[in-house]
N, C-alpha and C. Protein backbone atom coordinates (compact mmCIF):
# COMPACT_ATOMS: atom_id res chain seq x y z
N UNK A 1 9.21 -6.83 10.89
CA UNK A 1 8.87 -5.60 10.23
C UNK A 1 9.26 -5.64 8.76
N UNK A 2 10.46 -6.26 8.62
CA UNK A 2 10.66 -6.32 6.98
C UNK A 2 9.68 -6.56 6.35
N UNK A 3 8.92 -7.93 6.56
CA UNK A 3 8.07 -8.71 5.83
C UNK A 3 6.97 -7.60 5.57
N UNK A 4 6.69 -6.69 6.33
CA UNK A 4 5.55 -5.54 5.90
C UNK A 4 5.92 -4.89 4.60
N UNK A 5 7.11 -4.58 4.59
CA UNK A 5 7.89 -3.99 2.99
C UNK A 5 7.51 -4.49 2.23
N UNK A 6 7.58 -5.88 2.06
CA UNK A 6 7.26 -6.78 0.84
C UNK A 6 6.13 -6.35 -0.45
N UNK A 7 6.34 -5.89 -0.90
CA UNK A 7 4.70 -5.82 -2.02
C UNK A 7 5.27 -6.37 -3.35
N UNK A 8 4.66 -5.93 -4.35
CA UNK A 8 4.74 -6.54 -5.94
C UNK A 8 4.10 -5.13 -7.05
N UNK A 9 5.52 -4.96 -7.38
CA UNK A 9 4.94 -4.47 -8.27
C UNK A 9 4.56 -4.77 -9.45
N UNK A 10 3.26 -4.64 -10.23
CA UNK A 10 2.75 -5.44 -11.47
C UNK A 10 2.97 -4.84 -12.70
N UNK A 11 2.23 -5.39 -13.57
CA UNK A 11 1.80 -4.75 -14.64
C UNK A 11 1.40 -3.73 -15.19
N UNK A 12 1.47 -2.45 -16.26
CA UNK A 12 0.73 -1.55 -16.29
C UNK A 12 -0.23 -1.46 -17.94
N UNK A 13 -1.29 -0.90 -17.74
CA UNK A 13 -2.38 -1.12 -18.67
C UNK A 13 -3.30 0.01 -18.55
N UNK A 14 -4.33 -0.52 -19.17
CA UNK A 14 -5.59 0.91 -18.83
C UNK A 14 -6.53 0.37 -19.26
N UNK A 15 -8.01 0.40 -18.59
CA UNK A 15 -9.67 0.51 -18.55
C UNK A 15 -10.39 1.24 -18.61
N UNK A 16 -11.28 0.98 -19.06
CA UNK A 16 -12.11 2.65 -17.96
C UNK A 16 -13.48 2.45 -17.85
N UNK A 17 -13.86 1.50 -16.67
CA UNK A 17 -14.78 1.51 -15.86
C UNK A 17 -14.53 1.26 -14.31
N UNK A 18 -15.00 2.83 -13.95
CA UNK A 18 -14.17 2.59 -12.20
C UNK A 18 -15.27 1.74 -11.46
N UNK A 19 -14.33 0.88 -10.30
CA UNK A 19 -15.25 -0.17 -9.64
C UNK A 19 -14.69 0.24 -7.60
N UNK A 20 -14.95 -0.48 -7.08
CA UNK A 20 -15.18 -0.32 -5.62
C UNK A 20 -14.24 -1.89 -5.46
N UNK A 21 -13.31 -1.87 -4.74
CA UNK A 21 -12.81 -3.54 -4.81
C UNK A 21 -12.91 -3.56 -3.27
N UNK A 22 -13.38 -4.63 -3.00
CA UNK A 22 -13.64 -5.41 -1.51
C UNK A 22 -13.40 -6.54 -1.08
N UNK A 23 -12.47 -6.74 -0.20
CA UNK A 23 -12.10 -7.97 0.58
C UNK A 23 -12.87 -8.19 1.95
N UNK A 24 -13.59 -8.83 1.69
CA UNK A 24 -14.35 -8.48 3.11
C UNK A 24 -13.70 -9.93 4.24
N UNK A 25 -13.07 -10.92 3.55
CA UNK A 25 -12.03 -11.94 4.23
C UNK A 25 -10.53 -11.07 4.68
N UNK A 26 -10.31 -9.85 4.30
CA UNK A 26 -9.26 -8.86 4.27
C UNK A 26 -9.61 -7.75 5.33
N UNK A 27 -10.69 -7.19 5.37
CA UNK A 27 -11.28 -6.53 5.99
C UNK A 27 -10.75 -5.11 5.20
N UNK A 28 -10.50 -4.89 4.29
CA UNK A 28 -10.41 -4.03 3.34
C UNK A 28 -11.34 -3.37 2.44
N UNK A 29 -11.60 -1.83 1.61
CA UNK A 29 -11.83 -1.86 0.90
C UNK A 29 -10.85 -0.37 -0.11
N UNK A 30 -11.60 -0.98 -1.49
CA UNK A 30 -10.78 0.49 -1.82
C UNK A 30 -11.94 1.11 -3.33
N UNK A 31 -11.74 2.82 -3.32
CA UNK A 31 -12.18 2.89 -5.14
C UNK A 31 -11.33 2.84 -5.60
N UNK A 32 -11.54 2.48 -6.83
CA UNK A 32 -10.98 2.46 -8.16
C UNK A 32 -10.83 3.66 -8.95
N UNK A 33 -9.94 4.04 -9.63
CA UNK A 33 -10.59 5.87 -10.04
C UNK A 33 -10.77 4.53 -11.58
N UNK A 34 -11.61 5.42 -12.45
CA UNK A 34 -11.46 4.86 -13.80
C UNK A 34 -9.91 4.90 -14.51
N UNK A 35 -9.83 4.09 -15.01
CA UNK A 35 -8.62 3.22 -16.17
C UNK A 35 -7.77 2.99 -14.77
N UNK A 36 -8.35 1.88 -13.86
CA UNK A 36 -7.57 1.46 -13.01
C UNK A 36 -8.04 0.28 -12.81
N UNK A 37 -7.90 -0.89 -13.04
CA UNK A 37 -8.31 -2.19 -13.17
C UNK A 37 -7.27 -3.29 -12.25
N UNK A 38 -8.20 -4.05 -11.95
CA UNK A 38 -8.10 -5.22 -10.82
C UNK A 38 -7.25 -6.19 -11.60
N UNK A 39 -6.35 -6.76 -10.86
CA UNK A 39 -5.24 -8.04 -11.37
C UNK A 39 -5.60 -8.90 -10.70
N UNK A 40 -4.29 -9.60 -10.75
CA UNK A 40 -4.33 -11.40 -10.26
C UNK A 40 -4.85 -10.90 -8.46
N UNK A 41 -5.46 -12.32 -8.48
CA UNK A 41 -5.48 -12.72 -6.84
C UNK A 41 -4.40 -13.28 -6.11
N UNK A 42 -5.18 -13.21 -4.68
CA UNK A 42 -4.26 -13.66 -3.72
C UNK A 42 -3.11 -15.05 -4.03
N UNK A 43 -1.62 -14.70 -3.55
CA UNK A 43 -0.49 -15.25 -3.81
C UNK A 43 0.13 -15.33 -2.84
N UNK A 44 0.82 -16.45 -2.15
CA UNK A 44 1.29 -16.62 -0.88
C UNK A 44 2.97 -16.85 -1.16
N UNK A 45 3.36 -15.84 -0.51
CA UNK A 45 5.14 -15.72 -0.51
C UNK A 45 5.41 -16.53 0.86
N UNK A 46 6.87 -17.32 0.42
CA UNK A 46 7.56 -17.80 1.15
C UNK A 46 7.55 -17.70 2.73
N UNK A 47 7.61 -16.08 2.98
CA UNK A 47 7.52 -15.58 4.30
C UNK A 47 6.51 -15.50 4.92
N UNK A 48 5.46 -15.88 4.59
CA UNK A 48 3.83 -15.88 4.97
C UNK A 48 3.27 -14.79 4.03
N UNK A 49 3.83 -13.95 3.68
CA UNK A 49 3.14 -12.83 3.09
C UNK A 49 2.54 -13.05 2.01
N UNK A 50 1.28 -12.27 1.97
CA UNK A 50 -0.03 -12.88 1.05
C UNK A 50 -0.06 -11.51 0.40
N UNK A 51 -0.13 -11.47 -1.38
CA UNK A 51 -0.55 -10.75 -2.31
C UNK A 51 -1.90 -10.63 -2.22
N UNK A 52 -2.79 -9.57 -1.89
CA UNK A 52 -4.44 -10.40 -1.83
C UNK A 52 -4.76 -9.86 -2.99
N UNK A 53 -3.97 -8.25 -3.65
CA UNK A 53 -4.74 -8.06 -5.04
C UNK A 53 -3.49 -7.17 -5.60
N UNK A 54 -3.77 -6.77 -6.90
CA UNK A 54 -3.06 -6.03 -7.68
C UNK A 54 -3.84 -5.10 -8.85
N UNK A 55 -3.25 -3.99 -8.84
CA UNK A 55 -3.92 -2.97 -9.51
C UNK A 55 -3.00 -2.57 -10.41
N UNK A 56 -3.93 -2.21 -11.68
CA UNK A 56 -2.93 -1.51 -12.71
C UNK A 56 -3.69 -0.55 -13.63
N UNK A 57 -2.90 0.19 -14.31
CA UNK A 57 -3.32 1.77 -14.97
C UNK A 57 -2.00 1.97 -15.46
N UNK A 58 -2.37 3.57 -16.38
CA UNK A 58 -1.75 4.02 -16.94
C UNK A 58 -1.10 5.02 -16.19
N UNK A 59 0.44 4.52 -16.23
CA UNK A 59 1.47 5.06 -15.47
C UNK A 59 1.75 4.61 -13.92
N UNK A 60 0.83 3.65 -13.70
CA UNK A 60 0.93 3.39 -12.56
C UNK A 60 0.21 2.26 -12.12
N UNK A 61 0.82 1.77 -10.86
CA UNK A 61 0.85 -0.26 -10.24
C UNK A 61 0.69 0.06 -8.64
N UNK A 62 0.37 -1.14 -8.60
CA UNK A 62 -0.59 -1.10 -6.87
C UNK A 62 -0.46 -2.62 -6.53
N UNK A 63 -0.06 -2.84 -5.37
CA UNK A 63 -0.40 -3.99 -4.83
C UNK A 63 -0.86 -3.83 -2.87
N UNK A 64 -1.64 -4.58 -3.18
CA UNK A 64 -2.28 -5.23 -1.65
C UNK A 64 -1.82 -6.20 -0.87
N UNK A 65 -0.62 -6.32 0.08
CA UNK A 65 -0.39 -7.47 0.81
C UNK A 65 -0.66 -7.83 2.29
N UNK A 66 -1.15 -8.57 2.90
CA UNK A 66 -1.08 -9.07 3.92
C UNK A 66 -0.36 -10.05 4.39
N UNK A 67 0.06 -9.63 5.93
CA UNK A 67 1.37 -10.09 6.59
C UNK A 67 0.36 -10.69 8.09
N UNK A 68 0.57 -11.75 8.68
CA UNK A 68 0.53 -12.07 10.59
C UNK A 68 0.96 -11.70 10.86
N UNK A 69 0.67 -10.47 11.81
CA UNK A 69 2.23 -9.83 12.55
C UNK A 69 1.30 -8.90 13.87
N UNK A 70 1.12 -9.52 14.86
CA UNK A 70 0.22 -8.82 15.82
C UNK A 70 0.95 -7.14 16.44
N UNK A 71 -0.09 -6.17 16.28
CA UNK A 71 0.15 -5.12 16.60
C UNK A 71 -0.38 -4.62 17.55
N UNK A 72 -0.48 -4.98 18.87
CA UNK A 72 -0.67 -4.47 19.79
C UNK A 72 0.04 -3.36 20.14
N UNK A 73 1.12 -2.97 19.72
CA UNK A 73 1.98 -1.75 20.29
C UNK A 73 1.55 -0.33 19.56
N UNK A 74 0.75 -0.57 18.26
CA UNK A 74 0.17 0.25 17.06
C UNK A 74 -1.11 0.67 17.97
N UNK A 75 -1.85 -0.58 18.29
CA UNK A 75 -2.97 -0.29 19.19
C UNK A 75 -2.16 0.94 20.58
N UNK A 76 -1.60 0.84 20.62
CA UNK A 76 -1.48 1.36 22.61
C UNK A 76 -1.03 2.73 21.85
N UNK A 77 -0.96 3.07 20.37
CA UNK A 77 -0.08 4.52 19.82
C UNK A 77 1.07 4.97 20.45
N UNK A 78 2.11 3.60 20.40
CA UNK A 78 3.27 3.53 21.23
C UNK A 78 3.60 3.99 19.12
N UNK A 79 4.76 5.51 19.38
CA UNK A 79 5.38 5.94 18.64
C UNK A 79 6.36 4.96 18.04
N UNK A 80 7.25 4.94 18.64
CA UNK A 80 8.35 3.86 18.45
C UNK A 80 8.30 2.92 17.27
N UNK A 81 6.91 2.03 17.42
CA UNK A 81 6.36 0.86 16.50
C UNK A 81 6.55 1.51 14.96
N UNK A 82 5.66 2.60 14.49
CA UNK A 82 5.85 3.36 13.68
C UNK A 82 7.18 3.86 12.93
N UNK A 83 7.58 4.40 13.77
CA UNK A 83 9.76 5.01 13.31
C UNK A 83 9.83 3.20 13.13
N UNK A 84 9.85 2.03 13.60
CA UNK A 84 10.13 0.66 13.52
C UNK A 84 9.94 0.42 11.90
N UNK A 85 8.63 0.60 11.85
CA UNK A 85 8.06 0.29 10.64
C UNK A 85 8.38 1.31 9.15
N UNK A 86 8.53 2.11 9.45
CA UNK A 86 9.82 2.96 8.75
C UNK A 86 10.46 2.48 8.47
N UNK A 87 11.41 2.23 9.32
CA UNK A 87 13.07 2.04 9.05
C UNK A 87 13.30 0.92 8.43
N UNK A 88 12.18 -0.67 8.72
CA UNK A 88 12.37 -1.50 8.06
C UNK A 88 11.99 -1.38 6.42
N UNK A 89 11.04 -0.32 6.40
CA UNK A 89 10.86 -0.36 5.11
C UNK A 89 12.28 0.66 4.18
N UNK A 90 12.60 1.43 5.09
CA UNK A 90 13.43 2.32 4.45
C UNK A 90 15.20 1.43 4.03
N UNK A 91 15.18 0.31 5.01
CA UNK A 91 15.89 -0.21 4.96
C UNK A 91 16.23 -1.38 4.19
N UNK A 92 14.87 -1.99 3.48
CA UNK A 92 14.81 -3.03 2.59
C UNK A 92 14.62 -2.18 1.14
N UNK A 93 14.58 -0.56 1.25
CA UNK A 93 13.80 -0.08 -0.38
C UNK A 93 15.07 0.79 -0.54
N UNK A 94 15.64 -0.07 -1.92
CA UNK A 94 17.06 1.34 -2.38
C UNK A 94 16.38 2.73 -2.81
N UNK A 95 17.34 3.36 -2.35
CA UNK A 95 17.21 5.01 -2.76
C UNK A 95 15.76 5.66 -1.73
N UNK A 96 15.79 4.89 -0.62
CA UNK A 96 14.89 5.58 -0.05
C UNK A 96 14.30 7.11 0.13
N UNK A 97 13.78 7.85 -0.10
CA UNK A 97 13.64 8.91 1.09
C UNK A 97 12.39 9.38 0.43
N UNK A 98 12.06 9.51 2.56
CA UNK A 98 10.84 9.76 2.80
C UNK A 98 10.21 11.25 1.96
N UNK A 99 8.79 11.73 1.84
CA UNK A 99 8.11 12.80 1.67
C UNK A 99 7.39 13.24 2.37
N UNK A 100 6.34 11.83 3.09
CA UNK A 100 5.44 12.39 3.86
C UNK A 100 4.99 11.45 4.30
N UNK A 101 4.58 11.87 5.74
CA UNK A 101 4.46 10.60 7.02
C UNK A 101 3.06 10.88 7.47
N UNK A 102 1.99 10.34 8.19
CA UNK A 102 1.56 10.66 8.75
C UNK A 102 0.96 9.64 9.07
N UNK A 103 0.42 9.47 10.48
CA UNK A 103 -0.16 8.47 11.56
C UNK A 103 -1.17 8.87 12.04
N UNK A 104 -2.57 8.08 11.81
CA UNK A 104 -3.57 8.42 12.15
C UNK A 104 -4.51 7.09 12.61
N UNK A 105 -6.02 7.31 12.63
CA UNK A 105 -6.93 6.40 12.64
C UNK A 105 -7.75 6.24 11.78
N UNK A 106 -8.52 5.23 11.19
CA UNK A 106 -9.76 4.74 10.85
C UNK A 106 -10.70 4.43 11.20
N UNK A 107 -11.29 5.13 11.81
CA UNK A 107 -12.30 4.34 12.26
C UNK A 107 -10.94 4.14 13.81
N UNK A 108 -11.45 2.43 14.29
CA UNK A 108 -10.81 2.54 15.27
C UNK A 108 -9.30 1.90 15.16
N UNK A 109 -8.78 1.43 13.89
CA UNK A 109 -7.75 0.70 12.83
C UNK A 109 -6.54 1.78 13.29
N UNK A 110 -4.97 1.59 13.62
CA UNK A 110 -4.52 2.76 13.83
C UNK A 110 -3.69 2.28 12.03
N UNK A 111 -3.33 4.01 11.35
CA UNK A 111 -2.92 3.66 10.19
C UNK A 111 -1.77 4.34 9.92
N UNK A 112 -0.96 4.41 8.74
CA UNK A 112 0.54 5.32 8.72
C UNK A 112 -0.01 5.45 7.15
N UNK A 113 0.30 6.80 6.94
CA UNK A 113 0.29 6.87 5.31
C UNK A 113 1.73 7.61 4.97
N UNK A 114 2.79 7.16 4.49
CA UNK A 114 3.81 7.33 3.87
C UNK A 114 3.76 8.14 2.27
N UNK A 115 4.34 8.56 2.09
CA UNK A 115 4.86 8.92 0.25
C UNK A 115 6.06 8.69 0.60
N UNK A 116 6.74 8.44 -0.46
CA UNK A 116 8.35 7.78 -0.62
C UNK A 116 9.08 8.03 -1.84
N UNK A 117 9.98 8.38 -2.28
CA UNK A 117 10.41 7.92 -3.56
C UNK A 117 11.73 6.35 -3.44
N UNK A 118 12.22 5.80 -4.26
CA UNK A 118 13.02 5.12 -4.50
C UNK A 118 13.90 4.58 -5.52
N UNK A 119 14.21 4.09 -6.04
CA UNK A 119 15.39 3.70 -6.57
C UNK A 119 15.07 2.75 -7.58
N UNK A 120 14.80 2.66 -8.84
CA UNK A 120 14.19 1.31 -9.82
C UNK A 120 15.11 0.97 -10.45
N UNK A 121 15.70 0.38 -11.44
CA UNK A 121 16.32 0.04 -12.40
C UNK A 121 15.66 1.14 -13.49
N UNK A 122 14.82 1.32 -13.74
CA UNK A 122 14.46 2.03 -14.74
C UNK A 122 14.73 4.05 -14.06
N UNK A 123 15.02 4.04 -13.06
CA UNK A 123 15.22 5.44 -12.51
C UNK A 123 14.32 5.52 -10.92
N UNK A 124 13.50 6.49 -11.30
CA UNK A 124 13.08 6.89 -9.62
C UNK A 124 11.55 6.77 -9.70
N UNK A 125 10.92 6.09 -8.80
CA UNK A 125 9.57 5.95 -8.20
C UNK A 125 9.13 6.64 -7.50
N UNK A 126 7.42 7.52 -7.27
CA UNK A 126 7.07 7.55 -5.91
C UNK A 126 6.20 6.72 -5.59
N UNK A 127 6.39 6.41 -4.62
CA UNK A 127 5.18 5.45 -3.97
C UNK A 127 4.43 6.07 -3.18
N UNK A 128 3.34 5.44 -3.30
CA UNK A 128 2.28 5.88 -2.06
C UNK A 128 1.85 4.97 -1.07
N UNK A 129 1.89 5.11 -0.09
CA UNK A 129 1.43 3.21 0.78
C UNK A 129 0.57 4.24 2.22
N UNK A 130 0.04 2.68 2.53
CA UNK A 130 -1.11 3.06 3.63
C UNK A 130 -0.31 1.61 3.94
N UNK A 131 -0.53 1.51 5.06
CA UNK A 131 -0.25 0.21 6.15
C UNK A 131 -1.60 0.93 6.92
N UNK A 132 -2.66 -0.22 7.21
CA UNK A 132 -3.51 -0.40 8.46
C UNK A 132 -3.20 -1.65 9.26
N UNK A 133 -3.21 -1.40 10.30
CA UNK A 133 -3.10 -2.19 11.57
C UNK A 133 -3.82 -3.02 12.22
N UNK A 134 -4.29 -3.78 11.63
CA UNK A 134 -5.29 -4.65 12.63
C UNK A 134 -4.93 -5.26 13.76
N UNK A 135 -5.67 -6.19 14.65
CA UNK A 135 -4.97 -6.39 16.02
C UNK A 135 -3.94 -7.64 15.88
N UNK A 136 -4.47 -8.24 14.80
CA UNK A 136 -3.41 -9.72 14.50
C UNK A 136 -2.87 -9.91 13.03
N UNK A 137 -2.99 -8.92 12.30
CA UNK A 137 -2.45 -8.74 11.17
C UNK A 137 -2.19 -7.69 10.51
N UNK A 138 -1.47 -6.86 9.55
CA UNK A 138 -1.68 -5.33 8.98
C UNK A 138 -1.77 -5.70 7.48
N UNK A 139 -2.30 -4.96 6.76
CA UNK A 139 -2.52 -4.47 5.20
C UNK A 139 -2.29 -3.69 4.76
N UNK A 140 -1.50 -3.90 4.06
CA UNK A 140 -0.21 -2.45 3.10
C UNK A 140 -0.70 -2.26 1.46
N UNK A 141 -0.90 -1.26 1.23
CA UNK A 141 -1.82 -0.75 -0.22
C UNK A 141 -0.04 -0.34 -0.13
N UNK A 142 0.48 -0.06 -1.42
CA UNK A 142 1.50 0.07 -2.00
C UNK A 142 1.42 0.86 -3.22
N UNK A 143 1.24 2.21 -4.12
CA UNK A 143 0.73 2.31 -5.06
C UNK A 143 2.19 3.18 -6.02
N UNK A 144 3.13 2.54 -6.98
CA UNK A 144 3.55 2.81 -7.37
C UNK A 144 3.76 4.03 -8.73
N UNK A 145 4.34 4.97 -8.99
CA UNK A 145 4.25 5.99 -9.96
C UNK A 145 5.56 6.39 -10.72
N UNK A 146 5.85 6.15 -11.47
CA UNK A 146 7.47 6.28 -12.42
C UNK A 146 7.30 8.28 -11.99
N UNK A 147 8.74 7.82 -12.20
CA UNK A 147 9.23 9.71 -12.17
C UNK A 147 8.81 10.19 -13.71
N UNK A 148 8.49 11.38 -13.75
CA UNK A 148 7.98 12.16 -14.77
C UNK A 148 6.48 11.79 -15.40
N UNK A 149 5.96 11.10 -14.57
CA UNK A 149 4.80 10.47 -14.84
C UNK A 149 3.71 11.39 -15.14
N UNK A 150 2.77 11.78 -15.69
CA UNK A 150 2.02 12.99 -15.64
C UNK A 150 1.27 13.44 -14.73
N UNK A 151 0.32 14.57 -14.03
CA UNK A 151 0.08 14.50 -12.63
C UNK A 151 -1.03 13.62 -12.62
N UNK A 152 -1.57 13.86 -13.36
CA UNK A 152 -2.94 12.61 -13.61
C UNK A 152 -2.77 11.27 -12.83
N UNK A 153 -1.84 10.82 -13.19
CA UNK A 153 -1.13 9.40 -12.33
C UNK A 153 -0.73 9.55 -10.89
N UNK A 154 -0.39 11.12 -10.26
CA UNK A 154 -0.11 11.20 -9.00
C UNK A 154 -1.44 10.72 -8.00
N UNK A 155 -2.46 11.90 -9.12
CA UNK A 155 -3.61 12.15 -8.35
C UNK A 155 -4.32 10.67 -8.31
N UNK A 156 -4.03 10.11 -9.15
CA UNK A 156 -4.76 9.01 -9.27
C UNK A 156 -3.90 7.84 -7.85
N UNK A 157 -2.91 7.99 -7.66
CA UNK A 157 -2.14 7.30 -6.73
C UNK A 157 -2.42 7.66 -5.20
N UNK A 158 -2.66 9.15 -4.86
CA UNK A 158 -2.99 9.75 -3.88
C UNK A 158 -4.44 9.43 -3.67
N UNK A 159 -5.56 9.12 -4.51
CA UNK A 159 -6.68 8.77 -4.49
C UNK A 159 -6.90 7.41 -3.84
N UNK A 160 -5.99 6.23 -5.03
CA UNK A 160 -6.08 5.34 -3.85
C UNK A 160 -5.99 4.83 -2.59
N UNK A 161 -4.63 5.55 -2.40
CA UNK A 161 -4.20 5.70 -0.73
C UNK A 161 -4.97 6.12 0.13
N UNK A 162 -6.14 7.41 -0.41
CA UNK A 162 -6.82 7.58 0.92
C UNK A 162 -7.93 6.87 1.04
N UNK A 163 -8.59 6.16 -0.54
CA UNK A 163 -9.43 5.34 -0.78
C UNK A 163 -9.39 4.17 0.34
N UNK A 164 -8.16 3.87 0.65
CA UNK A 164 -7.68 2.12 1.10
C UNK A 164 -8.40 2.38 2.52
N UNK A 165 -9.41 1.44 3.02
CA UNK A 165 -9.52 1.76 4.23
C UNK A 165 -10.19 0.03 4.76
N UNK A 166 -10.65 0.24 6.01
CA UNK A 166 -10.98 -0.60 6.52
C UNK A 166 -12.57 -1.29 5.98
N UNK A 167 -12.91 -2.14 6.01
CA UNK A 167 -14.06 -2.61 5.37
C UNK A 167 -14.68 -3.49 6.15
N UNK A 168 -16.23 -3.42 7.36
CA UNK A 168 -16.19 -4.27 8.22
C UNK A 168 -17.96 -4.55 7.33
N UNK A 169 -18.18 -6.22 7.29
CA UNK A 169 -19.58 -6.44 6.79
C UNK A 169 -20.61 -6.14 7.58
């Protein structure tokens, strides 16, 4: 479960032509709101865990990782798995605490959408993350936001999160 924590946070910048980004080897997709632009590609960490993309804007960073980690227990909407997947994340991220939880579906994908704040060197973050569940792997959208950030950057963070979804060709 740790290894699901894992993301990257990147760079921040600004564009402004919004695009649609698709992994269809990911089974992902997501929008883009405008001045939110696509980074480096896929990057393979030590632990298996794969960077597949990175997003950046003004006031705010995003990353996409994929982990092997079969979820059959996500499939059966055994609760437990979930509080699991929590705690590892709450437990690898300083200054945790939660905002808002919620466990649902996609389609037929079971998913968790979290808000969080945490702990930076530079002060306090919120994050926004989606974990979807596939049957032999999950994909964690991660979308980072500095404290005092303007709301523009929230909305724009909350956008992606519900943006992130499953993507079948």
């Amino acid at each position: 479960m740790k290894a699901l924590a894992v993301t990257a946070a990147l760079l921040i910048a600004a564009t402004s032509q919004a695009e649609t980004f698709r992994s269809a080897k990911n089974y992902v997709q997501l929008e883009l709101p405008e001045q939110v632009a696509s980074g480096a590609p896929a990057v393979v960490a030590k632990d298996g865990t794969t960077l597949v993309a990175s997003f950046h804007g003004p006031s705010l960073h995003a990353a996409i990782t994929r982990i092997g980690v079969p979820n059959r227990r996500a499939w059966r909407k055994d609760e437990s798995y979930f509080k699991e997947v929590e705690r590892g994340l709450a437990k690898t991220t300083p200054g945790y605490r939660r905002r808002r939880l919620k466990r649902h579906k996609l389609g037929k994908v079971p998913a968790l959408d979290l808000v969080f704040d945490r702990r930076t060197d530079d002060g306090r973050e919120r994050v926004y993350a989606r974990f979807l569940f596939f049957r032999t792997f999950s994909i964690t959208l991660m979308v980072g936001t500095r404290a005092g950030s303007p709301r523009l950057a929230h909305r724009r963070a909350r956008q992606l999160q519900k943006t992130f979804k499953p993507y079948f060709k």
